[in-house]
Protein backbone atom coordinates (compact mmCIF):
# COMPACT_ATOMS: atom_id res chain seq x y z
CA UNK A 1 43.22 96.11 33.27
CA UNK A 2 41.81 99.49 31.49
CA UNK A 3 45.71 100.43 31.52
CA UNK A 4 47.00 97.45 29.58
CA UNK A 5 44.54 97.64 27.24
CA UNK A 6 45.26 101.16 26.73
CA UNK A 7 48.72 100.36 26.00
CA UNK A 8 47.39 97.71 23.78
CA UNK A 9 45.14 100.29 21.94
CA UNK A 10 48.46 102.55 21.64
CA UNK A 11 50.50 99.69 20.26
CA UNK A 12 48.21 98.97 17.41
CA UNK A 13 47.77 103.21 16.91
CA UNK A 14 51.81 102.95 16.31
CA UNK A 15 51.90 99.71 13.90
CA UNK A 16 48.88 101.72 12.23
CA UNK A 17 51.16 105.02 11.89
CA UNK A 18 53.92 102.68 10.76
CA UNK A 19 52.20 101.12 7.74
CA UNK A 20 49.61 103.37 6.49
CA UNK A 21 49.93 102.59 2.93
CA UNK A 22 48.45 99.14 3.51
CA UNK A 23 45.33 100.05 5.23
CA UNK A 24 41.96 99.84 4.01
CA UNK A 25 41.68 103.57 2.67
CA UNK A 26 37.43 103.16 3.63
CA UNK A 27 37.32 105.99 5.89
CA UNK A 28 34.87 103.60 8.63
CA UNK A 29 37.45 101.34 8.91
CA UNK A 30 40.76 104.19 8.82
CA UNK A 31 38.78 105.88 11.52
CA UNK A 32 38.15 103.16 13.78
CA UNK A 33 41.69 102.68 13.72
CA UNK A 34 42.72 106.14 14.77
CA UNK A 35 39.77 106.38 16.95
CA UNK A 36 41.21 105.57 20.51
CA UNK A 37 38.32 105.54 22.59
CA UNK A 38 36.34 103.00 19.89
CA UNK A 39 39.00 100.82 19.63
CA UNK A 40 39.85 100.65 23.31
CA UNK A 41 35.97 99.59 23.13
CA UNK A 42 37.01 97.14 20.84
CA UNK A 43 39.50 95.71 22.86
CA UNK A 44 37.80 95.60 26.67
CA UNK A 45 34.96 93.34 24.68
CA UNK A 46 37.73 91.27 23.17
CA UNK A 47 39.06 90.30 26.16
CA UNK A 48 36.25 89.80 28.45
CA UNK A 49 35.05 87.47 25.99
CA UNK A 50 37.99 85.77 26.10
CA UNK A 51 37.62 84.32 29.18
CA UNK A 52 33.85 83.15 28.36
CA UNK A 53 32.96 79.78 27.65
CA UNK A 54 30.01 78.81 25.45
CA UNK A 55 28.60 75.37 25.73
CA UNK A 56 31.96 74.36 27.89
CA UNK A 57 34.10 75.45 25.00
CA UNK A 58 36.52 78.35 24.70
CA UNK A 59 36.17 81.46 22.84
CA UNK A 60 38.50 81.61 20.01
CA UNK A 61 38.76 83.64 16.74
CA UNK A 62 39.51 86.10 14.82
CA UNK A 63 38.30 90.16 13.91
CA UNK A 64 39.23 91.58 10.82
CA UNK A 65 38.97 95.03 10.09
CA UNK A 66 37.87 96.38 7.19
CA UNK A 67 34.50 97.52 5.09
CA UNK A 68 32.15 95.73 2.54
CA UNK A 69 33.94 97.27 -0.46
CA UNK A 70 37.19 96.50 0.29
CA UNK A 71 36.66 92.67 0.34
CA UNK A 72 34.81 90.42 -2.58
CA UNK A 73 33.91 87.76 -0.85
CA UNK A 74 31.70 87.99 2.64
CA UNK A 75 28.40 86.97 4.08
CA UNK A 76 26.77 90.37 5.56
CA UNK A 77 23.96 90.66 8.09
CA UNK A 78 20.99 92.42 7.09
CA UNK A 79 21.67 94.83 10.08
CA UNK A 80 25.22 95.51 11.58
CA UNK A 81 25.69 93.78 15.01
CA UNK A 82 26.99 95.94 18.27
CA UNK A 83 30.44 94.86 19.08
CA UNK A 84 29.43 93.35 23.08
CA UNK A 85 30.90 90.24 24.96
CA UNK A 86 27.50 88.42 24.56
CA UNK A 87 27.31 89.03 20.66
CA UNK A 88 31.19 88.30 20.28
CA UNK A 89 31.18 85.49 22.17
CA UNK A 90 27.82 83.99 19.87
CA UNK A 91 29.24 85.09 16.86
CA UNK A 92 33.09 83.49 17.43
CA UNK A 93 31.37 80.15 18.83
CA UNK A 94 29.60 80.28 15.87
CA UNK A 95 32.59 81.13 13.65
CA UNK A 96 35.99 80.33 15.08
CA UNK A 97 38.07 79.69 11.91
CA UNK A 98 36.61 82.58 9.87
CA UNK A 99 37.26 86.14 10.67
CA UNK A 100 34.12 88.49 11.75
CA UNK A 101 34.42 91.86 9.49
CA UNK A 102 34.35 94.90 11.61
CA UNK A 103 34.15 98.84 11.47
CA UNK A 104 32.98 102.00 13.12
CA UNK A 105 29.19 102.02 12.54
CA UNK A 106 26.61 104.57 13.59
CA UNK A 107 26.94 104.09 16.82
CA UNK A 108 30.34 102.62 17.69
CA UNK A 109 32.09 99.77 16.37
CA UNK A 110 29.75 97.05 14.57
CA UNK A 111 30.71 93.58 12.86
CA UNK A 112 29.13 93.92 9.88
CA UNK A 113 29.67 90.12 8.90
CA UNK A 114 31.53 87.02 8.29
CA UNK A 115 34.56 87.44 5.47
CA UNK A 116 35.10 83.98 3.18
CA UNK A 117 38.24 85.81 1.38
CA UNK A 118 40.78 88.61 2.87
CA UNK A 119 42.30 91.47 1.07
CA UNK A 120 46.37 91.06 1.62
CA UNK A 121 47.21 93.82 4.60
CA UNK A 122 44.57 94.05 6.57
CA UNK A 123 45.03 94.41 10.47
CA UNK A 124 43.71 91.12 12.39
CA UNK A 125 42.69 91.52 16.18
CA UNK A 126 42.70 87.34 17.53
CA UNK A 127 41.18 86.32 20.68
CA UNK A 128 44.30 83.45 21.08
CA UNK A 129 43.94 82.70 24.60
CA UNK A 130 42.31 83.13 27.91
CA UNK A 131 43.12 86.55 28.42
CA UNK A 132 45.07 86.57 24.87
CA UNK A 133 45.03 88.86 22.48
CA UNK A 134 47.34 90.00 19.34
CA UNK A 135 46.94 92.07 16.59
CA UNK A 136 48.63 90.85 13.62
CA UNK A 137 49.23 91.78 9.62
CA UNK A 138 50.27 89.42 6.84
CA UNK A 139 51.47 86.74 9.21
CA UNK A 140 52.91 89.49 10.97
CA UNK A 141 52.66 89.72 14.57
CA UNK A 142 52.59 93.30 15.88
CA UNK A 143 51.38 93.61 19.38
CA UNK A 144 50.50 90.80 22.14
CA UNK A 145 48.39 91.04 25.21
CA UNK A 146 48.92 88.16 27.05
CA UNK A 147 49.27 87.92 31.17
CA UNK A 148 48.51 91.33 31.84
CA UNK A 149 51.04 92.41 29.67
CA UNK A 150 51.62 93.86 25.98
CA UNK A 151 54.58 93.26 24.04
CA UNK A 152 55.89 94.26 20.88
CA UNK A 153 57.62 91.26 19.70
CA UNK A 154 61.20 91.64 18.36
CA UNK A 155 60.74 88.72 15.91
CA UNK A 156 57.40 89.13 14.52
CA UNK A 157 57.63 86.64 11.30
CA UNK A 158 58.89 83.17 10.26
CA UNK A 159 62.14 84.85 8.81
CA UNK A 160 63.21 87.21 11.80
CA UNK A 161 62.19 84.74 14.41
CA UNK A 162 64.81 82.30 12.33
CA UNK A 163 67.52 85.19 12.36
CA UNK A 164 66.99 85.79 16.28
CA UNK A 165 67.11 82.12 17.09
CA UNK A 166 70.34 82.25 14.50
CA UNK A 167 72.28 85.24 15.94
CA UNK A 168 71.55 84.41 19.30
CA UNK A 169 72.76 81.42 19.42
CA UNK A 170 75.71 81.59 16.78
CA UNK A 171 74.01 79.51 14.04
CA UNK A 172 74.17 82.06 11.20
CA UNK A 173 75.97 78.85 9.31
CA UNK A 174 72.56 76.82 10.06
CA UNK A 175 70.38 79.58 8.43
CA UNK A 176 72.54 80.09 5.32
CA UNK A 177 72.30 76.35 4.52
CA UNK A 178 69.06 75.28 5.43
CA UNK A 179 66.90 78.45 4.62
CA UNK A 180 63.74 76.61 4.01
CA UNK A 181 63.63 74.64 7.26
CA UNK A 182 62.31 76.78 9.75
CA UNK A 183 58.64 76.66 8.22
CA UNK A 184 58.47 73.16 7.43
CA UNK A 185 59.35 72.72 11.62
CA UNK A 186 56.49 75.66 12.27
CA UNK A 187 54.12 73.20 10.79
CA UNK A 188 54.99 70.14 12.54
CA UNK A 189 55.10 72.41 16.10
CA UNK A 190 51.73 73.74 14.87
CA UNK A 191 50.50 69.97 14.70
CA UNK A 192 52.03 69.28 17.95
CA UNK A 193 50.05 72.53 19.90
CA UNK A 194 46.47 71.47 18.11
CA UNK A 195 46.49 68.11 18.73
CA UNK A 196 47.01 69.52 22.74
CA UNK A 197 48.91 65.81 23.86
CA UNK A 198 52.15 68.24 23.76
CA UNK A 199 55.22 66.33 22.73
CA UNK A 200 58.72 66.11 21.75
CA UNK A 201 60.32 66.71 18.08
CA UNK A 202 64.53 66.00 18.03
CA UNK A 203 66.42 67.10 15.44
CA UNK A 204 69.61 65.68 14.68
CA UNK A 205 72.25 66.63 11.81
CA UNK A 206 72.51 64.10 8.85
CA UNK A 207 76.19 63.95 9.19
CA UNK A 208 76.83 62.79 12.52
CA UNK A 209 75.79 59.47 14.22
CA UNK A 210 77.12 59.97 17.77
CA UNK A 211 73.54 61.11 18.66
CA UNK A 212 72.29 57.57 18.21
CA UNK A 213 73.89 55.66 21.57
CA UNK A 214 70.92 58.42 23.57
CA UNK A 215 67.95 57.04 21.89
CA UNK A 216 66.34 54.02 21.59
CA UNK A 217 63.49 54.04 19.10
CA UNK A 218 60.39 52.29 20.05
CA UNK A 219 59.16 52.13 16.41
CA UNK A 220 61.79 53.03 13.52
CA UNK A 221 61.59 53.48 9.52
CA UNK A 222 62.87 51.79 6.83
CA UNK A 223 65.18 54.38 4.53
CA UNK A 224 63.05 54.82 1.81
CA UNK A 225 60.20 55.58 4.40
CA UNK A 226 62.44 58.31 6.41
CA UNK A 227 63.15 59.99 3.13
CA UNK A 228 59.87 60.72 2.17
CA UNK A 229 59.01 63.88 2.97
CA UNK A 230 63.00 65.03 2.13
CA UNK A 231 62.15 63.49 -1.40
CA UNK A 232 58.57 65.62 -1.64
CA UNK A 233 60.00 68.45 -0.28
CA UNK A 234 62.96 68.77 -2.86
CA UNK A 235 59.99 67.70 -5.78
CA UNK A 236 58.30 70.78 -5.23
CA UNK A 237 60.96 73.12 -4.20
CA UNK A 238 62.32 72.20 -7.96
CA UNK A 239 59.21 72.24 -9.26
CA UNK A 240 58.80 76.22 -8.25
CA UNK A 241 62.04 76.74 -9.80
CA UNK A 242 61.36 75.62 -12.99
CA UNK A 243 57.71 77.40 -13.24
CA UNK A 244 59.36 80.63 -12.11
CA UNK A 245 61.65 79.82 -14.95
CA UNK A 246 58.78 78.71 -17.75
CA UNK A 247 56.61 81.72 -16.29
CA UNK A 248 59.28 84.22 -17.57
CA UNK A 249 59.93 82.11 -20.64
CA UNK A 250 56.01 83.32 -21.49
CA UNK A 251 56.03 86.62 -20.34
CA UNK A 252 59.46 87.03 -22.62
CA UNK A 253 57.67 85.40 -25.85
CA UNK A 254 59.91 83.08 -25.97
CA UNK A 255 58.63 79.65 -28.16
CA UNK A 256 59.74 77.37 -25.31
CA UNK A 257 56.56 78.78 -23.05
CA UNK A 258 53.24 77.45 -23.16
CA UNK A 259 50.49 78.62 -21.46
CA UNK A 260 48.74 74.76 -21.01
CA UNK A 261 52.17 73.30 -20.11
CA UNK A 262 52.23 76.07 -17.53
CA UNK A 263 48.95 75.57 -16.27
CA UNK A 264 49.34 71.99 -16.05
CA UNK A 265 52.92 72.68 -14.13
CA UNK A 266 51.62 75.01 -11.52
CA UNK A 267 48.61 72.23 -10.69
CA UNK A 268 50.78 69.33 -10.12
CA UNK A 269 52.88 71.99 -7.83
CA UNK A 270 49.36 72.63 -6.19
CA UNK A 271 49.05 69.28 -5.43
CA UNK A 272 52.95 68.54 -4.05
CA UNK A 273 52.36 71.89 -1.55
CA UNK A 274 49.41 70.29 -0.73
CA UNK A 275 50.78 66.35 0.14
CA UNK A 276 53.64 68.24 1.37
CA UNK A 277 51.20 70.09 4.26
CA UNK A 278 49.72 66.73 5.42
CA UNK A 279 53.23 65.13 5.58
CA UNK A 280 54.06 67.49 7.93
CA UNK A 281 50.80 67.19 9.71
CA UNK A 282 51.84 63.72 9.96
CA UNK A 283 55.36 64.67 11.63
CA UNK A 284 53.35 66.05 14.14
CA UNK A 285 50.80 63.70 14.82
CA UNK A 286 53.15 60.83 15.45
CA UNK A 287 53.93 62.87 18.78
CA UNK A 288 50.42 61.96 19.91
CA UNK A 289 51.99 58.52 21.86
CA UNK A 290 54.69 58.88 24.45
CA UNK A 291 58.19 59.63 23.31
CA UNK A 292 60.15 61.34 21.02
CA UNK A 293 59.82 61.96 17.09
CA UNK A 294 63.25 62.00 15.83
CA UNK A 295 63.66 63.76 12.37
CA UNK A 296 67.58 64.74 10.78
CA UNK A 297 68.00 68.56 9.16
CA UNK A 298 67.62 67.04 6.03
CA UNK A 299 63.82 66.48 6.61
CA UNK A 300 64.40 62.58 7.10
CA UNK A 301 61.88 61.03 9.20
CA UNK A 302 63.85 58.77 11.16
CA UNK A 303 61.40 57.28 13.99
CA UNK A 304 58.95 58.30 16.76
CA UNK A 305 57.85 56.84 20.38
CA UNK A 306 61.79 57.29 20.78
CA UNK A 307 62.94 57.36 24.49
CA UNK A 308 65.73 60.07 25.08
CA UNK A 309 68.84 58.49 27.31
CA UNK A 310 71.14 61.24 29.16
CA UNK A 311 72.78 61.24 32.35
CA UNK A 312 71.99 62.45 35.83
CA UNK A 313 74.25 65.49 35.22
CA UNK A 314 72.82 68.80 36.89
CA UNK A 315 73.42 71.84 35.62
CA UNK A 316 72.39 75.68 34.75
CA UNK A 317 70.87 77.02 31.38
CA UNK A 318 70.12 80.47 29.93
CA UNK A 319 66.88 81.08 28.19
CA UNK A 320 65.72 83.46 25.63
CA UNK A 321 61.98 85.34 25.20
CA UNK A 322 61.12 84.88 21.67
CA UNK A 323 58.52 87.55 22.18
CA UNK A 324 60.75 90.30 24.08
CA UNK A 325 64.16 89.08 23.31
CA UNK A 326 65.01 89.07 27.00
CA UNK A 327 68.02 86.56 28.13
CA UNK A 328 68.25 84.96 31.32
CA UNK A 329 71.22 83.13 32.43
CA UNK A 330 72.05 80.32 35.36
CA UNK A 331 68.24 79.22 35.28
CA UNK A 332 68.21 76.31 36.85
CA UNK A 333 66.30 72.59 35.27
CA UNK A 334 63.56 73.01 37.34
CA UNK A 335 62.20 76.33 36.00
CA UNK A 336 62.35 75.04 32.91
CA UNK A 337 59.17 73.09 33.79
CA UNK A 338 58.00 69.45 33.78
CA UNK A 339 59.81 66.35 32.61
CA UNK A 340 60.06 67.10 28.67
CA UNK A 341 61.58 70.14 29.24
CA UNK A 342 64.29 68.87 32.10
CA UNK A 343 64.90 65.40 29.53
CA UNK A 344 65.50 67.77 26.77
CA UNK A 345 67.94 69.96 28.07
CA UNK A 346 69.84 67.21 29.59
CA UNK A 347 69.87 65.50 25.92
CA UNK A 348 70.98 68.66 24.37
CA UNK A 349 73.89 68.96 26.94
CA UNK A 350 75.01 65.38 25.93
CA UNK A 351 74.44 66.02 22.64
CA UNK A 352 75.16 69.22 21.25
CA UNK A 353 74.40 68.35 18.12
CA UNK A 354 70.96 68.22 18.17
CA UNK A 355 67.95 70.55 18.64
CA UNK A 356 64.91 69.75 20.43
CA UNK A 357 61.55 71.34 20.43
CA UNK A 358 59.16 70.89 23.02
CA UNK A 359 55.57 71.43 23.35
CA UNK A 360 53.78 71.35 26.59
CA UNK A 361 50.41 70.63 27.28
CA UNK A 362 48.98 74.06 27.30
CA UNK A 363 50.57 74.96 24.29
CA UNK A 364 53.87 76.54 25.11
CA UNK A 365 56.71 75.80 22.53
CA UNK A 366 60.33 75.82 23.52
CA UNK A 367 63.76 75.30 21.58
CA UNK A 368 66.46 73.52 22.96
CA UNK A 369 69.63 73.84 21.27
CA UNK A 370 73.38 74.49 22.09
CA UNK A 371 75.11 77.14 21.88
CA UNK A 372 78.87 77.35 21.11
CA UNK A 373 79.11 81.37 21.68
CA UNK A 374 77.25 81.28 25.68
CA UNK A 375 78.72 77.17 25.70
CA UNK A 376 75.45 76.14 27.83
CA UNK A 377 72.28 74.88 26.91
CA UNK A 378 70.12 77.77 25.27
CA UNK A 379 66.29 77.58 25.93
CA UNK A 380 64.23 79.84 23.46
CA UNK A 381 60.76 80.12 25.08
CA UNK A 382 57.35 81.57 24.04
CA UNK A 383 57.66 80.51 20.16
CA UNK A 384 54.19 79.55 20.19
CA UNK A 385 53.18 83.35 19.73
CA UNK A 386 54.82 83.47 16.14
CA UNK A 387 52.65 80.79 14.50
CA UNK A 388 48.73 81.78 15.58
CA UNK A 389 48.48 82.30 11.89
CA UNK A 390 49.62 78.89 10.77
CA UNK A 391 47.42 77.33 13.32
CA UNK A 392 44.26 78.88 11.51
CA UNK A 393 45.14 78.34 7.81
């Protein structure tokens, strides 16, 4: 294990090198970062601790690092604590959502406290899993530890995890229409790994019908109902526009601008991001019962408990690793996994259509989709390492 790590250690050193203008220019926290032997340290107590479990409950969470004056708001301990399983593992019980501040102290590495506000850029090191851990900047992923091995993921954002997913499976039309999509889907999947029932989310295009003779809905919505969350969506996405438009209106001088008109403008936005967030949730949630949620591209909530109807066709698919960007083709059904999985790619192949997303119980999130330039089913695995971030926020 000392030789992953290492190579863990040596992957954060070389995002570090990569992206030095954004660190925190505090020399305690610059030097723990070029310090291999500290934050090896660092590391080897990260992982042991996670695969504790405190009071029958997993240790999860997240260590930011950076020094007291490079972040306003934080709740420091009268004396710096040693950075060892036993105090990680108290500390993360005790805090799981909010990051513990660390840096090199007198005599090694030392969380210094609890942060209630983070500076934009600052490296993250998340315990995400038994034996999990990732480093990660800005929503940015930049190394993962995870089974024994480190990766540096090829798509490491919302945006060029879209593009992969796009060039790989010849859907650069898909990404050019419907830029906005992806992340409104992230936080529906991100609903579907917390809620840890796993489920199904089918996407079918708004243009095309033939989809409907393979499901039959268990509980359906009326049209006004199903367009919703297209309707908020489109509110606020206007909304920006217009600020962005009033907000250089005032900065130009220009008598159209008002300062209270803006104010008032960007709080009712507040409020739409907000409704639109718990909408979402929502999607999600609704995958809590047995069945399928069925949603169109156009963000139209169609129905959920839906049961997916496909033939006994058997055939071979190829998948793709999200995190590596390694293809495999002629995988057979059953190493896809359990029943979601082998009813999904079955639907896809009789619909090709339609995307499906999958979520397993464990937490592992897989696309389903068709693709025109390999003309087989196309599995993209491991997506559930792009949105730790989301699932914190």
């Amino acid at each position: 294990m000392e030789n992953v790590i290492s190579q863990f250690v040596a992957a954060i050193q070389a995002s570090t090198n990569m992206a030095t203008n954004t660190l925190d220019s505090n020399h305690r926290t610059t030097n723990l970062l070029h310090d291999a032997d500290q934050l090896f340290r660092l590391c080897t107590a990260s992982f042991w601790a996670s695969l504790e479990m405190e009071e029958r409950r997993e240790v999860r969470g997240t260590l930011c690092l950076c020094s007291p004056d490079s972040t306003l708001l934080a709740k420091a301990f009268t004396s710096p604590v040693p950075v060892t399983v036993p105090n990680l593992v108290a500390l993360l019980t005790a805090s799981p959502r909010t990051p513990l501040a660390v840096h090199v102290g007198l005599e090694g590495s030392a969380i210094w406290g609890v942060l209630d506000s983070e500076p934009d850029g600052l490296l993250r090191l998340r315990i995400a899993g038994n034996g999990t851990l990732l480093v990660s900047r800005s929503r940015r992923v930049l190394a993962l530890l995870h089974k024994g091995k480190v990766s540096i993921p090829v798509a490491a954002d919302e945006a060029s995890l879209s593009h992969l997913i796009a060039q790989a499976l010849g859907k650069d039309n898909f990404q050019e229409s419907r830029p906005n999509v992806p992340a409104k889907l992230i936080r529906v999947g991100t609903t579907m790994i917390r809620h840890g029932h796993g489920g199904t989310l089918v996407l079918v295009p708004p243009d095309d019908q033939s989809w409907k003779r393979s499901v039959r809905f268990r509980f359906s919505f009326d049209e006004d109902s199903a367009k919703l969350l297209q309707a908020s969506v489109h509110d606020f996405e206007v909304g920006t526009s217009e600020a962005l438009r009033n907000y250089d209106d005032l900065v130009a001088g220009r008598e159209s601008a008002s300062i209270i008109a803006l104010r008032e403008q960007y709080e009712a936005l507040n409020f739409l991001r907000t409704f639109n967030q718990s909408l979402l949730r929502r999607v999600g949630d609704l995958s809590l019962i047995d069945g399928a949620v069925v949603m169109d591209l156009d963000l139209c909530l169609l129905g959920f408990g839906a049961k997916l109807l496909f033939g006994p066709e058997d055939f071979l698919v190829t998948t793709l690793n999200a995190v590596t960007g390694e293809a495999r083709e002629q995988v057979s059904l059953e190493e896809l996994g359990g029943t979601r999985h082998q009813s999904a790619a079955r639907f896809v192949y009789g619909n090709r259509s339609t995307e499906v997303f999958v979520v397993s119980q464990d937490g592992r999130l897989s696309l389903f989709s068709w693709s025109e330039r390999m003309h087989c089913v196309a599995v993209v695995q491991k997506l559930e390492h792009f949105i730790w971030e989301y699932r914190t926020s």
